[in-house]
PDB file of N, CA and C in Angstrom:
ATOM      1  N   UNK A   1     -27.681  -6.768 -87.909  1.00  0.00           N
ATOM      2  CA  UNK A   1     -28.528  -7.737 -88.554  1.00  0.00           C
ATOM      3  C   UNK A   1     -29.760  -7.972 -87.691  1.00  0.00           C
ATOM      4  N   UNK A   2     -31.032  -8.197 -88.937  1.00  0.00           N
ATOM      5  CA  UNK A   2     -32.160  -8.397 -87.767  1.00  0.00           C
ATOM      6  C   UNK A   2     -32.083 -10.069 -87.870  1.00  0.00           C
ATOM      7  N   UNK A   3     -33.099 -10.680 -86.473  1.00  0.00           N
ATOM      8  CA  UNK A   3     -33.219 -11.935 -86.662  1.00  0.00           C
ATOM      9  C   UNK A   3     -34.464 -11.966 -86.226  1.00  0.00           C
ATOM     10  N   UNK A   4     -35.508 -13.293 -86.282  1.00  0.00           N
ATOM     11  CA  UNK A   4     -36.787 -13.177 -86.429  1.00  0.00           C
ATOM     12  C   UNK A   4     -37.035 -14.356 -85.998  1.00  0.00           C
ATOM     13  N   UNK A   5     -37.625 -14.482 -84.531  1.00  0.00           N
ATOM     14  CA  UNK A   5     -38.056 -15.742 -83.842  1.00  0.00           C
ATOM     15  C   UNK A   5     -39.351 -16.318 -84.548  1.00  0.00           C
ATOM     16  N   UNK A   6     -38.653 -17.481 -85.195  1.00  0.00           N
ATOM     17  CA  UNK A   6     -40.065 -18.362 -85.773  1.00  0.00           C
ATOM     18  C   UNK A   6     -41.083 -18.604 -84.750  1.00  0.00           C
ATOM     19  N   UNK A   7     -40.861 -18.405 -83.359  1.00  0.00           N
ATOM     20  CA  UNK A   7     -42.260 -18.119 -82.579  1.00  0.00           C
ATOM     21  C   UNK A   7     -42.203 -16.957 -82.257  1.00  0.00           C
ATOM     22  N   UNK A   8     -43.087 -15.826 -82.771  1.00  0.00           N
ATOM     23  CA  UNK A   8     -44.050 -14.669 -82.106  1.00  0.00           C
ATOM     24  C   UNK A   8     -44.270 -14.219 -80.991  1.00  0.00           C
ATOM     25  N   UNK A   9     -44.201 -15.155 -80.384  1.00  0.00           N
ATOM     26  CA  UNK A   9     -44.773 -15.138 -78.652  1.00  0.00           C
ATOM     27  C   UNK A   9     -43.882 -15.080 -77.287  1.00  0.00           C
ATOM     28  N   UNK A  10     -42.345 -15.280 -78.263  1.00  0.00           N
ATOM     29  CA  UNK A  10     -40.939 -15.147 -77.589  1.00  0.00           C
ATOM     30  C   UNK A  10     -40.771 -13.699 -77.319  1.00  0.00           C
ATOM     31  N   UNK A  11     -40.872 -13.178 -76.101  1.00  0.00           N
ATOM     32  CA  UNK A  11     -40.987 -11.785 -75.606  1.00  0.00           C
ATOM     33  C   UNK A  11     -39.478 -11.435 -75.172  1.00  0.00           C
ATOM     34  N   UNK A  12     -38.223 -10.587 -74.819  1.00  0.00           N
ATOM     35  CA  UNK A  12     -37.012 -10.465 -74.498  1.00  0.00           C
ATOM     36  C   UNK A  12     -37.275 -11.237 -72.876  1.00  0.00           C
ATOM     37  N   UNK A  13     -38.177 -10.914 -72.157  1.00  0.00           N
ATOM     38  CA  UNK A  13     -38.176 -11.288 -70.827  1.00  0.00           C
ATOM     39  C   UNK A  13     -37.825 -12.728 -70.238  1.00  0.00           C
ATOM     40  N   UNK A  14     -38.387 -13.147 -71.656  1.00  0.00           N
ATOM     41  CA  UNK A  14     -38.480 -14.980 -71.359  1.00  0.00           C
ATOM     42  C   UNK A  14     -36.787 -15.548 -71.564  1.00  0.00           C
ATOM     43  N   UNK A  15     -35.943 -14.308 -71.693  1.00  0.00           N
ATOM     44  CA  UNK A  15     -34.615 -14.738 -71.848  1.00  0.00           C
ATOM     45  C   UNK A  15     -33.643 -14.463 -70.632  1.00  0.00           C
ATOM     46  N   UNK A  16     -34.638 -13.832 -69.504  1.00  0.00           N
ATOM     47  CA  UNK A  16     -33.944 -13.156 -68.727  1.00  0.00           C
ATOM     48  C   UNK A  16     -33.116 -14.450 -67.231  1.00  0.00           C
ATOM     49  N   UNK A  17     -33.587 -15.284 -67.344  1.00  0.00           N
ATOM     50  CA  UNK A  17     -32.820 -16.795 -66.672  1.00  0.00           C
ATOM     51  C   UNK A  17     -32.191 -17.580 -67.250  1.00  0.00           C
ATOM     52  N   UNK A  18     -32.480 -17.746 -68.472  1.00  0.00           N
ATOM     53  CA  UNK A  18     -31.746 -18.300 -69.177  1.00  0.00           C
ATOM     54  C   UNK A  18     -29.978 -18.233 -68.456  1.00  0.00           C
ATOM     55  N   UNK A  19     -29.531 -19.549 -68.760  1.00  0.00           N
ATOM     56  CA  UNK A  19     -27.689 -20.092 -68.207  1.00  0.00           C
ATOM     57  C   UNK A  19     -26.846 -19.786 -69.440  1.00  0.00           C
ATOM     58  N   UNK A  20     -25.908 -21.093 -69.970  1.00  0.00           N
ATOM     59  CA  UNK A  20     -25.228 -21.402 -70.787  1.00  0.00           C
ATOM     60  C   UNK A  20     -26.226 -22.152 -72.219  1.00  0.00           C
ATOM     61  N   UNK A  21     -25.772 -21.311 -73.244  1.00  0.00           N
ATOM     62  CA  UNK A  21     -26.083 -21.465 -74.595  1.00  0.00           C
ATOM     63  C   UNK A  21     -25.333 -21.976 -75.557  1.00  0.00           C
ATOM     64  N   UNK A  22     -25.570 -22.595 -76.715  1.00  0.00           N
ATOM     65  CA  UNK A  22     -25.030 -23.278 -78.184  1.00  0.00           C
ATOM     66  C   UNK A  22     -25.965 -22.674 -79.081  1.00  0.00           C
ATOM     67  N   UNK A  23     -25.407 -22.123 -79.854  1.00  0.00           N
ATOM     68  CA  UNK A  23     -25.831 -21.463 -81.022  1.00  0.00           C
ATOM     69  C   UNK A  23     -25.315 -22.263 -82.442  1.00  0.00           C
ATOM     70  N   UNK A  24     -26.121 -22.622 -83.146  1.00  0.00           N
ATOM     71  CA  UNK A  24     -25.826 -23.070 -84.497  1.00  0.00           C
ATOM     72  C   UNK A  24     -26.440 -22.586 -85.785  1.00  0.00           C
ATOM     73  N   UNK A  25     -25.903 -22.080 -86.860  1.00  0.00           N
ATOM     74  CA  UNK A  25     -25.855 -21.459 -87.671  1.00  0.00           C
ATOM     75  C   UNK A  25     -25.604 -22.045 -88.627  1.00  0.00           C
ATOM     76  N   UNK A  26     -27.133 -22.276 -89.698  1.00  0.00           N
ATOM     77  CA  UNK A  26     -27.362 -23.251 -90.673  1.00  0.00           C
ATOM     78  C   UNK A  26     -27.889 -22.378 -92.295  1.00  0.00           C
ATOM     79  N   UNK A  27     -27.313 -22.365 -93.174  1.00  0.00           N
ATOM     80  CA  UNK A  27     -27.558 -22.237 -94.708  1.00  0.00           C
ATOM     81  C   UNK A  27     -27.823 -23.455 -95.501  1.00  0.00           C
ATOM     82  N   UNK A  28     -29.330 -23.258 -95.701  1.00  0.00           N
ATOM     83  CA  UNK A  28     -30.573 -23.998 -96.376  1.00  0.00           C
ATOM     84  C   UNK A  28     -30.244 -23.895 -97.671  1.00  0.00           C
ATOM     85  N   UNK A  29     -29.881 -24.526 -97.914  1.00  0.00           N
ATOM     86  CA  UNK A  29     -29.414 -24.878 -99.523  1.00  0.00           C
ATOM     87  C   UNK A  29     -30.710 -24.725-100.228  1.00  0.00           C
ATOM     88  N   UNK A  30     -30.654 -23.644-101.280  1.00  0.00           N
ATOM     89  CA  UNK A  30     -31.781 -23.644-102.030  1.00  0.00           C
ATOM     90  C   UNK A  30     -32.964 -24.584-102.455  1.00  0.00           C
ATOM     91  N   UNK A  31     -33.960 -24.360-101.688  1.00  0.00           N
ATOM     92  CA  UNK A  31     -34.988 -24.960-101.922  1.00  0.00           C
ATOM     93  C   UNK A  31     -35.846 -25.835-101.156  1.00  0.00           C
ATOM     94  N   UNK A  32     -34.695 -25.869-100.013  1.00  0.00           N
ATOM     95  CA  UNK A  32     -34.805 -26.829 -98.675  1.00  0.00           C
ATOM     96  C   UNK A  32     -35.014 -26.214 -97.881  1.00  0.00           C
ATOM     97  N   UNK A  33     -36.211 -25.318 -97.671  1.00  0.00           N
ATOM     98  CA  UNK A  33     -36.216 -24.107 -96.521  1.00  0.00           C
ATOM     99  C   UNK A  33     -37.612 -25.141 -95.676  1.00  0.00           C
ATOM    100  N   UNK A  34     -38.367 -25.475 -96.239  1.00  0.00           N
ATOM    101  CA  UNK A  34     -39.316 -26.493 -95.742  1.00  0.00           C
ATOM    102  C   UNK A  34     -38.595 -27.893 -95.352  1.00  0.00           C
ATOM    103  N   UNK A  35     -38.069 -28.319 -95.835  1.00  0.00           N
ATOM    104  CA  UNK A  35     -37.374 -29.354 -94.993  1.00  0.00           C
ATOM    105  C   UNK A  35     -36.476 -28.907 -94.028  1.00  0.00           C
ATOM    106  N   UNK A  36     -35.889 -27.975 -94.200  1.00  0.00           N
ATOM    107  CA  UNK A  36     -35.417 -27.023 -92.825  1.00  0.00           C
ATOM    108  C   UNK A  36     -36.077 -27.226 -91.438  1.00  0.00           C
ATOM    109  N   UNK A  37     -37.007 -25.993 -91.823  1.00  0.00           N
ATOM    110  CA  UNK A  37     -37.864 -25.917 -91.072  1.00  0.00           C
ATOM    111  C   UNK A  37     -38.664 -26.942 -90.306  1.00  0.00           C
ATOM    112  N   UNK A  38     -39.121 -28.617 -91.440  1.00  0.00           N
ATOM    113  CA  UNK A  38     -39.506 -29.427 -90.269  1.00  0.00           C
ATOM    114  C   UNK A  38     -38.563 -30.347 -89.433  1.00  0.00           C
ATOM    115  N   UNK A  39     -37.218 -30.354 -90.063  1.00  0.00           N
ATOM    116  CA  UNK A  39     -36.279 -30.799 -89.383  1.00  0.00           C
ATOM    117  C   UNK A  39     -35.797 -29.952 -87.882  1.00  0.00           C
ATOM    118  N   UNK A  40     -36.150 -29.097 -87.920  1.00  0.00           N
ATOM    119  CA  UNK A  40     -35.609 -28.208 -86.661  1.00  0.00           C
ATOM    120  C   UNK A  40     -37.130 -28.338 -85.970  1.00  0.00           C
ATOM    121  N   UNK A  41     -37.897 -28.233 -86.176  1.00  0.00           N
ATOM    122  CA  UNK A  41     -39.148 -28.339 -85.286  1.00  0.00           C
ATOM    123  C   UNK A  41     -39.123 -29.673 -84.584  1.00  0.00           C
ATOM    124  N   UNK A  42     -38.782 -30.298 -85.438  1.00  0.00           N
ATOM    125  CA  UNK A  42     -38.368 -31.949 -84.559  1.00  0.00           C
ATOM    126  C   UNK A  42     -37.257 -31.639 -83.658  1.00  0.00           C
ATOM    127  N   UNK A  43     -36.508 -31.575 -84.001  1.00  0.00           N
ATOM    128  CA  UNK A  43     -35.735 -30.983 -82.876  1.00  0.00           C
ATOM    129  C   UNK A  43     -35.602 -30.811 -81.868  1.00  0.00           C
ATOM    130  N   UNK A  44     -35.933 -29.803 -82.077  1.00  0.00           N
ATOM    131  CA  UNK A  44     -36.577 -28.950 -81.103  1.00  0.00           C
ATOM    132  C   UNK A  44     -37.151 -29.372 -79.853  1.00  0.00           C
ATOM    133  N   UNK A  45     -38.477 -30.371 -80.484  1.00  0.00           N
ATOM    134  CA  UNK A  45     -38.962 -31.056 -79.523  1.00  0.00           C
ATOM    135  C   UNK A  45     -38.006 -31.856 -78.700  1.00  0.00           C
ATOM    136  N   UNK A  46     -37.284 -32.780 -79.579  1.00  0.00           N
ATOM    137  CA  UNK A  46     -36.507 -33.287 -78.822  1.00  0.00           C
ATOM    138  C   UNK A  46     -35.686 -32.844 -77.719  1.00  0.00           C
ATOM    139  N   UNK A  47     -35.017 -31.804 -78.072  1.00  0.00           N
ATOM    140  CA  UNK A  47     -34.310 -30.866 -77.227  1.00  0.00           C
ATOM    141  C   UNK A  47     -34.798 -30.510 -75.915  1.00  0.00           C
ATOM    142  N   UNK A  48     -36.101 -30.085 -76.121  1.00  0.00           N
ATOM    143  CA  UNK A  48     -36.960 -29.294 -75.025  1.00  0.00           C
ATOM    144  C   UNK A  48     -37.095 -30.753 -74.016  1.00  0.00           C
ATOM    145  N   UNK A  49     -37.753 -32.106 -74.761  1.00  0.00           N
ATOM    146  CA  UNK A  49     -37.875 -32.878 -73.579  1.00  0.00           C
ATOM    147  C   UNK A  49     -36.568 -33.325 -73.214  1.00  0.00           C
ATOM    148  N   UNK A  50     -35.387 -33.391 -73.354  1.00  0.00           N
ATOM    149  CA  UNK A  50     -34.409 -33.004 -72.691  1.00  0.00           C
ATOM    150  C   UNK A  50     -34.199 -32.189 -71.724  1.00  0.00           C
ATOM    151  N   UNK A  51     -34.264 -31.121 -71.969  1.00  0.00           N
ATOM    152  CA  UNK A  51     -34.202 -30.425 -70.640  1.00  0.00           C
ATOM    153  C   UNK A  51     -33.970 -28.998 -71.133  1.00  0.00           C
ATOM    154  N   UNK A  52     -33.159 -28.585 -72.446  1.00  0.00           N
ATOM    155  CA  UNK A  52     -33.469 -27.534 -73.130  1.00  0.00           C
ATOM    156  C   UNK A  52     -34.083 -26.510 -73.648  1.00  0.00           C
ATOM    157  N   UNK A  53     -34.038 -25.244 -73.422  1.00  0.00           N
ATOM    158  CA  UNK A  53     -34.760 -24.312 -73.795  1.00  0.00           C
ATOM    159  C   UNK A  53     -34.316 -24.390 -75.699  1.00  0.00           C
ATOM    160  N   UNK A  54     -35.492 -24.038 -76.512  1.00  0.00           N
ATOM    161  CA  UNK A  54     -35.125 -23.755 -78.143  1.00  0.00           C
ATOM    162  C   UNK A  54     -35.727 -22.704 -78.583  1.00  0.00           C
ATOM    163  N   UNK A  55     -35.044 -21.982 -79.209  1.00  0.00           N
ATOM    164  CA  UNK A  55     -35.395 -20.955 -79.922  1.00  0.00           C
ATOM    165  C   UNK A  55     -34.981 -20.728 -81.762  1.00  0.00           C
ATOM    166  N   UNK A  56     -35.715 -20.641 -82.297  1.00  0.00           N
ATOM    167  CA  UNK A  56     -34.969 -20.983 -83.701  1.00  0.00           C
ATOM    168  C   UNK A  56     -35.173 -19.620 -84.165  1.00  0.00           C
ATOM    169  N   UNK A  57     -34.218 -18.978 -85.390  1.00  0.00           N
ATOM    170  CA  UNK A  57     -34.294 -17.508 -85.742  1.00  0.00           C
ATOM    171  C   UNK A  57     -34.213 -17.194 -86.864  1.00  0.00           C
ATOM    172  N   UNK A  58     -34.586 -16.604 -87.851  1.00  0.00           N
ATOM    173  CA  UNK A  58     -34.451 -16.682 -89.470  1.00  0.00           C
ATOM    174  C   UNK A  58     -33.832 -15.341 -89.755  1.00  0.00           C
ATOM    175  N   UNK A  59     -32.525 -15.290 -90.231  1.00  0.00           N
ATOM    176  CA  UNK A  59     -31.868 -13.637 -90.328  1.00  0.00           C
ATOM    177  C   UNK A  59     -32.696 -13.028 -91.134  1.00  0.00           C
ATOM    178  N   UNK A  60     -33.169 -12.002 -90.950  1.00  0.00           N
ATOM    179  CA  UNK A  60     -34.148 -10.686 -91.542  1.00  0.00           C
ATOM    180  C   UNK A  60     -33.080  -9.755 -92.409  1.00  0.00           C
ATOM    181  N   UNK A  61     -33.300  -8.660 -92.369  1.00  0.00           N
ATOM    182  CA  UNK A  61     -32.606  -7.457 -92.420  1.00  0.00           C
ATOM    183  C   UNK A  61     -31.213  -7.582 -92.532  1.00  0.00           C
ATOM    184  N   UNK A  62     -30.438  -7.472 -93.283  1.00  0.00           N
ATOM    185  CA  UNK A  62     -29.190  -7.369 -93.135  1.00  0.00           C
ATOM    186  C   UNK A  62     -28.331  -8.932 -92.888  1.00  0.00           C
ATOM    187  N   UNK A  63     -29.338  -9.702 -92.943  1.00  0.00           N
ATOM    188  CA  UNK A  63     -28.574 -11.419 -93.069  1.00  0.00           C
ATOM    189  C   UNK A  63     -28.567 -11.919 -94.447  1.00  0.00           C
ATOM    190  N   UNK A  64     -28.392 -12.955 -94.703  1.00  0.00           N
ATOM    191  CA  UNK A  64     -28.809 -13.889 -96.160  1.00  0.00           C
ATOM    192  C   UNK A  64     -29.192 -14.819 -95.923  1.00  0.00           C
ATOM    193  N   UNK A  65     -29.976 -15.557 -95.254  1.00  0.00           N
ATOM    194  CA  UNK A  65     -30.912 -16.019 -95.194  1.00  0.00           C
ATOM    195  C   UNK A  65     -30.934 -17.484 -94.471  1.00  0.00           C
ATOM    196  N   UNK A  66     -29.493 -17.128 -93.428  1.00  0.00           N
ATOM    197  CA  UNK A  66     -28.991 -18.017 -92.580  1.00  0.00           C
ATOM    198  C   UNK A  66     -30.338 -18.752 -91.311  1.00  0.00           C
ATOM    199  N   UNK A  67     -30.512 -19.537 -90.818  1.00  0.00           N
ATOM    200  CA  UNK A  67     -31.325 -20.089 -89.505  1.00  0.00           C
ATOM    201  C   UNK A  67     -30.168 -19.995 -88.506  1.00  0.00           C
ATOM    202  N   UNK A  68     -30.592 -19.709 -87.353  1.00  0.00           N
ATOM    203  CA  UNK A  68     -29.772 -19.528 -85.825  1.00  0.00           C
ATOM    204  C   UNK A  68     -30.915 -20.289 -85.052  1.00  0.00           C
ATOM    205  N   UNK A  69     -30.101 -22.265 -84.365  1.00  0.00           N
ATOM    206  CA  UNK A  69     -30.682 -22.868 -83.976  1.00  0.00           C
ATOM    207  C   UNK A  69     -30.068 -22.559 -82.257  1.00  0.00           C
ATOM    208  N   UNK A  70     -30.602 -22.169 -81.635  1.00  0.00           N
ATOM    209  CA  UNK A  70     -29.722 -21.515 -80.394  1.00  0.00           C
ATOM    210  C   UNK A  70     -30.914 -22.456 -79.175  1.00  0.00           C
ATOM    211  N   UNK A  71     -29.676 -23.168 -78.647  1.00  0.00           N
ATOM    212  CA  UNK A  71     -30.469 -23.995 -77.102  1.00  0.00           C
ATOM    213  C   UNK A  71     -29.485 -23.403 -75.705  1.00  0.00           C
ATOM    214  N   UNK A  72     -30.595 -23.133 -74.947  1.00  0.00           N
ATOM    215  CA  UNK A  72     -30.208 -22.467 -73.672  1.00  0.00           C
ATOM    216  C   UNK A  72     -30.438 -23.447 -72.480  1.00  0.00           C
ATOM    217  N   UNK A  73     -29.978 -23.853 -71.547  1.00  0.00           N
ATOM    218  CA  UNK A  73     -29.711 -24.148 -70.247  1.00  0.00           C
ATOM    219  C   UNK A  73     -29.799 -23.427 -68.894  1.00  0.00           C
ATOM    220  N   UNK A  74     -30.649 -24.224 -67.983  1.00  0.00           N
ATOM    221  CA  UNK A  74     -30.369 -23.728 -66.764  1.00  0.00           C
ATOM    222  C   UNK A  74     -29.343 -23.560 -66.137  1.00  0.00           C
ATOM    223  N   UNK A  75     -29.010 -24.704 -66.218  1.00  0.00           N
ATOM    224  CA  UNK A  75     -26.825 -24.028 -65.973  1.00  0.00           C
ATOM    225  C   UNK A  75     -26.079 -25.699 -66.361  1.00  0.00           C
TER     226      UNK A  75
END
């Protein structure tokens, strides 16, 4: 399956320190892909000023059309 970082600018390298991770795996009930989306951007933020790394992922290729909300840790 492909997956597709809603940021662009997420290169493999920037994963290479990354600790311990939580991955969550969300199906957007038809029609709610925009409220999705600004609900996890909030998030997000929140997360990050926490202390969290965020990365959010939209299955491509070979998914159905699941989001992968995945936060990483320094340890």
């Amino acid at each position: 399956m492909e997956a597709l970082n809603w940021d662009e600018s997420v290169k493999a390298a920037d994963f290479a320190q990354d600790g311990p991770y939580r991955v969550y795996v969300w199906q957007p009930n038809a029609g709610k892909a925009a409220a999705v989306y600004a609900s996890f951007t909030q998030a997000a933020k929140m997360h990050t000023a926490m202390g969290a790394k965020v990365n959010i992922y939209q299955e491509g290729v070979g998914g159905n059309g699941k989001v992968h909300y995945v936060m990483s840790f320094e340890d």
